[in-house]
C-alpha atoms as a PDB file:
ATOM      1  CA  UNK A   1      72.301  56.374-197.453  1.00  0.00           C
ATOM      2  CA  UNK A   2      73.421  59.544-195.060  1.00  0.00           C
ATOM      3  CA  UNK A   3      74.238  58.570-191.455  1.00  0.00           C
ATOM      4  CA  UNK A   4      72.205  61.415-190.477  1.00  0.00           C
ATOM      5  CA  UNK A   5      68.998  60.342-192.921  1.00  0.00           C
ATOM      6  CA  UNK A   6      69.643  56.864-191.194  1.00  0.00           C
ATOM      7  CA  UNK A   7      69.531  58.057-187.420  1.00  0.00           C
ATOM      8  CA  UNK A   8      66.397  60.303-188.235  1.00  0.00           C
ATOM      9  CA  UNK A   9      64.787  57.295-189.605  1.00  0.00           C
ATOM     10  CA  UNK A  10      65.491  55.408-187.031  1.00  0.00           C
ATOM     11  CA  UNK A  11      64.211  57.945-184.518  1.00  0.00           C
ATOM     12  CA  UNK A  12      60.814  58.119-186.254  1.00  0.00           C
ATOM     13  CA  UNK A  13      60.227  54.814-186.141  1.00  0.00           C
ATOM     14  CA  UNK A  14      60.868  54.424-182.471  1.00  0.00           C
ATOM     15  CA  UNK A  15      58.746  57.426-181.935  1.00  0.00           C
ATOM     16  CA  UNK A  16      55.721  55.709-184.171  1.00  0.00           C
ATOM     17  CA  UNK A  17      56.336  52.318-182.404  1.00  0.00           C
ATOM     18  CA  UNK A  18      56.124  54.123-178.979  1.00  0.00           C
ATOM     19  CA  UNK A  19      53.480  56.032-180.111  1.00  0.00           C
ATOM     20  CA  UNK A  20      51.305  52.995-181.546  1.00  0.00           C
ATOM     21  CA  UNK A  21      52.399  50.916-178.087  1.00  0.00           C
ATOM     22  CA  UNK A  22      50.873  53.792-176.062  1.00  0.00           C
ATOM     23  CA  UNK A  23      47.516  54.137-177.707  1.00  0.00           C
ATOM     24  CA  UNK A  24      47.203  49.781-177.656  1.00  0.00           C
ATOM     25  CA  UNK A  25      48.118  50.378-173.649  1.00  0.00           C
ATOM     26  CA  UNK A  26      45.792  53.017-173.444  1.00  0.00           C
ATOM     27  CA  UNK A  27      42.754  50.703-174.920  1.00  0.00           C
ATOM     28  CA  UNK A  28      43.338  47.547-173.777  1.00  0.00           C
ATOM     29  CA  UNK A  29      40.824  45.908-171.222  1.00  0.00           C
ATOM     30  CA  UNK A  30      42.211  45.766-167.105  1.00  0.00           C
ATOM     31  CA  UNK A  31      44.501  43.469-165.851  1.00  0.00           C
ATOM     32  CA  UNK A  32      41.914  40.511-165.141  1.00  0.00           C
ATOM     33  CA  UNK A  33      43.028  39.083-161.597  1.00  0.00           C
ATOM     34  CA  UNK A  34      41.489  36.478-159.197  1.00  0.00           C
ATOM     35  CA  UNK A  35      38.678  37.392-156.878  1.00  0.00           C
ATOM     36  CA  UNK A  36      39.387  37.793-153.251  1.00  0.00           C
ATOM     37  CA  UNK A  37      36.741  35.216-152.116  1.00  0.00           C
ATOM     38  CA  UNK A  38      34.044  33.183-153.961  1.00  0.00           C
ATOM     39  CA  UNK A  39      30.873  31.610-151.757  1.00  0.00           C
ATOM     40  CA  UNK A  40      28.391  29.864-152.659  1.00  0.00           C
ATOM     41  CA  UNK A  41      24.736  31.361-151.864  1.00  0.00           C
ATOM     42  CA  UNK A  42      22.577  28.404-150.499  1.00  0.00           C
ATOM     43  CA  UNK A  43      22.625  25.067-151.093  1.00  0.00           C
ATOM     44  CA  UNK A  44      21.967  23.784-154.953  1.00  0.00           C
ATOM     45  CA  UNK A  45      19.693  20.369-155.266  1.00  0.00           C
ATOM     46  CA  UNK A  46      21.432  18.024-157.819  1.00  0.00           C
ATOM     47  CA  UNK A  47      18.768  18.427-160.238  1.00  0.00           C
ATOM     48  CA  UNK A  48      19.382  21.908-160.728  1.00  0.00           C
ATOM     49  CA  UNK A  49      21.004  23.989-163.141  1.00  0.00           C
ATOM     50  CA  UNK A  50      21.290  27.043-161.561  1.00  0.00           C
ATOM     51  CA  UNK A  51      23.795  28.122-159.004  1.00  0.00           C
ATOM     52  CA  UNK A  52      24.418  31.676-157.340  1.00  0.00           C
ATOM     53  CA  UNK A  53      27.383  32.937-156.573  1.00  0.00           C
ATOM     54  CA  UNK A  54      28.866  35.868-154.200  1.00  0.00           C
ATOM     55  CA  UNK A  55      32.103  37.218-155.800  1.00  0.00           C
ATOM     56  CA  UNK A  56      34.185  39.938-153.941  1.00  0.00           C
ATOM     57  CA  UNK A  57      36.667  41.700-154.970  1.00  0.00           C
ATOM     58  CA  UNK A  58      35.566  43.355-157.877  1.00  0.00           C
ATOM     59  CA  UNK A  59      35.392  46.803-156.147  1.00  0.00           C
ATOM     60  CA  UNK A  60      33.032  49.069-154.160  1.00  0.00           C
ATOM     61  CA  UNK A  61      30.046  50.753-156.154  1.00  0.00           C
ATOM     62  CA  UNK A  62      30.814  54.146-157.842  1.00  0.00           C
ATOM     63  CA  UNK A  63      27.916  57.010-158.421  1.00  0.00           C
ATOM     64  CA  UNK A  64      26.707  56.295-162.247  1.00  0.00           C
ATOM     65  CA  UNK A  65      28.830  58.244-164.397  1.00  0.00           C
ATOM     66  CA  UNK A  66      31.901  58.517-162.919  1.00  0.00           C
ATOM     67  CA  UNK A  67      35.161  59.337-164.752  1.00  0.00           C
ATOM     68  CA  UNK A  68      38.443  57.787-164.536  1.00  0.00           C
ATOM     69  CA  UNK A  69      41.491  60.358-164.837  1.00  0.00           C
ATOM     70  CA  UNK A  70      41.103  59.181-168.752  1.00  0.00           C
ATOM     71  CA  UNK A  71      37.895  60.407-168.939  1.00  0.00           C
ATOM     72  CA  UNK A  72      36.487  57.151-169.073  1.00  0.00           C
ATOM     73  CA  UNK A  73      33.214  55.897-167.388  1.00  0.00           C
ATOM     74  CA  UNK A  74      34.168  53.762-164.288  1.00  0.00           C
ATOM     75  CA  UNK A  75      32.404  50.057-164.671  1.00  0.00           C
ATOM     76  CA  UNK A  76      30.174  49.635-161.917  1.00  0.00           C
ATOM     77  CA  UNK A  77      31.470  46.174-159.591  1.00  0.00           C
ATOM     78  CA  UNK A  78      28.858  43.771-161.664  1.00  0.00           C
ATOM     79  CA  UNK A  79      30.723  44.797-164.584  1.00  0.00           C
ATOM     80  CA  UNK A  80      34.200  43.878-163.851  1.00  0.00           C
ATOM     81  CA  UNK A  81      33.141  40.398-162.712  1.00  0.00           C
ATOM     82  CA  UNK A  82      34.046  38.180-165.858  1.00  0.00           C
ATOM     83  CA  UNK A  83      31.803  34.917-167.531  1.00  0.00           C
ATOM     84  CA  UNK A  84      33.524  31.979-165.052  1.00  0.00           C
ATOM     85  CA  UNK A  85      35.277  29.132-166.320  1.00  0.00           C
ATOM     86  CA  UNK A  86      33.307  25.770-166.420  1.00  0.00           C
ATOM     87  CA  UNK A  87      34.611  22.459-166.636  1.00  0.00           C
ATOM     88  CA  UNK A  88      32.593  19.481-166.131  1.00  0.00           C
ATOM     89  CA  UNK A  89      34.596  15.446-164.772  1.00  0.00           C
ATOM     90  CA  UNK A  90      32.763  12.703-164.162  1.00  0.00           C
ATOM     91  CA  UNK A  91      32.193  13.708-160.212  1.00  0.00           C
ATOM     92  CA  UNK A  92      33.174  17.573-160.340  1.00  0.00           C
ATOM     93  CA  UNK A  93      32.059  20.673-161.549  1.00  0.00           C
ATOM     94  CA  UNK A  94      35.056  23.246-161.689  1.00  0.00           C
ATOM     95  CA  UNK A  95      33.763  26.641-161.864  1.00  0.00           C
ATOM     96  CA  UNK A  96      36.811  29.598-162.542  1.00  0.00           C
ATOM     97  CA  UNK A  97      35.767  33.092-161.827  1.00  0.00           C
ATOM     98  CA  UNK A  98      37.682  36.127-163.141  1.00  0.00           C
ATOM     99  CA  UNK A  99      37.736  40.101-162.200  1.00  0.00           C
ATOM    100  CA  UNK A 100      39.396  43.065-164.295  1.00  0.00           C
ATOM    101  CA  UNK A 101      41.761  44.727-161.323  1.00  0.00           C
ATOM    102  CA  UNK A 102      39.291  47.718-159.687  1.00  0.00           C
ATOM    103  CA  UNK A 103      42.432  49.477-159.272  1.00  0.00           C
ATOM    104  CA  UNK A 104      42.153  52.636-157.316  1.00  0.00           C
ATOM    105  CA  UNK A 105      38.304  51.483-156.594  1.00  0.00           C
ATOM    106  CA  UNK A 106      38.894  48.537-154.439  1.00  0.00           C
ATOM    107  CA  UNK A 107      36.950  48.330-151.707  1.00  0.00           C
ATOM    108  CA  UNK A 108      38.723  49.937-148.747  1.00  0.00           C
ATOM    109  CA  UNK A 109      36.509  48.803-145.573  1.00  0.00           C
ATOM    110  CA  UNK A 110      33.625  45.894-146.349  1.00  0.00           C
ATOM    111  CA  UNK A 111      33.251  44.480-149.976  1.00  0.00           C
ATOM    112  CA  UNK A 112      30.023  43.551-150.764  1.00  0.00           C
ATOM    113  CA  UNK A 113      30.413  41.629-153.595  1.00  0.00           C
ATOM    114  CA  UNK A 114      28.519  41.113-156.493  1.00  0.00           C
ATOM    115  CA  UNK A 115      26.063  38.249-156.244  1.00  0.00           C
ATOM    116  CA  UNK A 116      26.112  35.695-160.003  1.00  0.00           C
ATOM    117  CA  UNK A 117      24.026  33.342-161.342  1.00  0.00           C
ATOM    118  CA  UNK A 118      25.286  30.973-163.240  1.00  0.00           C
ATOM    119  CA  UNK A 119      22.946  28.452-165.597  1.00  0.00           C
ATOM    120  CA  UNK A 120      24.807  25.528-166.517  1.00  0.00           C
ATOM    121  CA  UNK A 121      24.431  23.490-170.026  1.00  0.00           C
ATOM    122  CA  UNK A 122      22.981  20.729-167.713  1.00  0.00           C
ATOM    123  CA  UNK A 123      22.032  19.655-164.145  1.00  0.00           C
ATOM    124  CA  UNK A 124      24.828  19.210-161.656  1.00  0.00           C
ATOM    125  CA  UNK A 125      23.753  15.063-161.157  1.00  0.00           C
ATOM    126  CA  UNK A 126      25.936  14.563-158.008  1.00  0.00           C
ATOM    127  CA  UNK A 127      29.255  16.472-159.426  1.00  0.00           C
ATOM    128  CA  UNK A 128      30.679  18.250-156.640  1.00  0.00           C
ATOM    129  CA  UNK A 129      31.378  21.879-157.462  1.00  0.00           C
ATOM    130  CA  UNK A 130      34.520  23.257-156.753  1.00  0.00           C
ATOM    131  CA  UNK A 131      36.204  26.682-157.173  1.00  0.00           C
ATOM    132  CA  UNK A 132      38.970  26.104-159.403  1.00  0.00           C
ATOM    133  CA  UNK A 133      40.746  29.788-158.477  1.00  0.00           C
ATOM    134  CA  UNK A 134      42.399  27.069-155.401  1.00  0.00           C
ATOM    135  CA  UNK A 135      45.231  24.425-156.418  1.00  0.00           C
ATOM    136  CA  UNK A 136      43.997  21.779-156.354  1.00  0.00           C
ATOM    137  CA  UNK A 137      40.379  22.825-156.671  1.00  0.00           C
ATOM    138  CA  UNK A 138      38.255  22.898-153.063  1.00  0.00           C
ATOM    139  CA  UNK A 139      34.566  22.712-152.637  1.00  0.00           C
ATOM    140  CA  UNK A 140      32.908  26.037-152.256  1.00  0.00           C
ATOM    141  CA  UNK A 141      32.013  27.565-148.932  1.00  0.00           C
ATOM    142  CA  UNK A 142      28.644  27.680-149.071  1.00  0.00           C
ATOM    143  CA  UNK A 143      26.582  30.921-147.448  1.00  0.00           C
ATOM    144  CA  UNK A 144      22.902  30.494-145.940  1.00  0.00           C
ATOM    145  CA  UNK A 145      20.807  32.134-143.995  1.00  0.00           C
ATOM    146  CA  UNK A 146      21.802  36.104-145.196  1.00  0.00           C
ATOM    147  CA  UNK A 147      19.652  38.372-147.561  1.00  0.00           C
ATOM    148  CA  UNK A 148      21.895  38.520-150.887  1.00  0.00           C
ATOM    149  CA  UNK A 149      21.921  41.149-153.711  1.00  0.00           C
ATOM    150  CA  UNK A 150      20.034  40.498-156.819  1.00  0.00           C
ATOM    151  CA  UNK A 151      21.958  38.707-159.113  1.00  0.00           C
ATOM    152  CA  UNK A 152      22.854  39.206-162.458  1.00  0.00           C
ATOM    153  CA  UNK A 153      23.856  36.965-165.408  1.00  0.00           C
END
């Protein structure tokens, strides 16, 4: 084959590889990083199954239908927080949570987190729950006392 057919060959495909690297970039969910503090609203009776949760550092509310520079619609703070990790032991509950990066929409003064409730499988029965974002794993503060937002699910 033609060293010049070759090198344009070669060219195109590190053009189309760019090209196709770009538009995966481009589409691919945020960088999912750890919150900046997780506390526990309340106290939670053993028998329960329910726990709620105040996450921060998923960003400061936007107005509804705001654009990124891409044109896309900006997710609103409840929408970056991710489903947690669970992991039940015999005398813990290890709960994980995850938030895409808010980027440029991080909270720049007070965040007011996004309040979570979380229904476990089945009732806590003494297990200690712990926020597994620390190494090793500490108890959650727990917050009482203070009007919370609604959560969501």
């Amino acid at each position: 084959m033609d060293r010049r057919l070759q090198a344009g060959l070669a060219a195109a495909t590190v053009a189309g590889l760019t090209a196709v690297v770009a538009v995966v970039v481009a589409h691919s969910p945020r960088h999912e990083i750890d919150p900046t503090s997780v506390v526990q609203l309340g106290t939670v009776d053993q028998g329960a199954i329910q726990a709620t949760f105040l996450v921060r550092g998923a960003g400061c509310p936007v107005p509804d239908g705001t654009k990124d520079k891409a044109g896309r619609t900006v997710k609103q703070p409840e929408q970056r927080v991710h489903r947690p990790a669970v992991q039940y032991t015999s005398h813990t509950v290890d709960v994980g949570f995850k938030v895409e990066d808010p980027g440029s929409y991080r909270c720049t003064s007070v965040d007011p987190g996004v309040a979570y409730a979380l229904t476990f499988p089945v009732a806590l029965a003494g297990r200690t729950m712990r926020d597994s974002d620390h190494s090793p794993p500490t108890p959650f503060p727990i917050q009482t006392g203070r009007p919370s937002p609604a959560p969501f699910q």
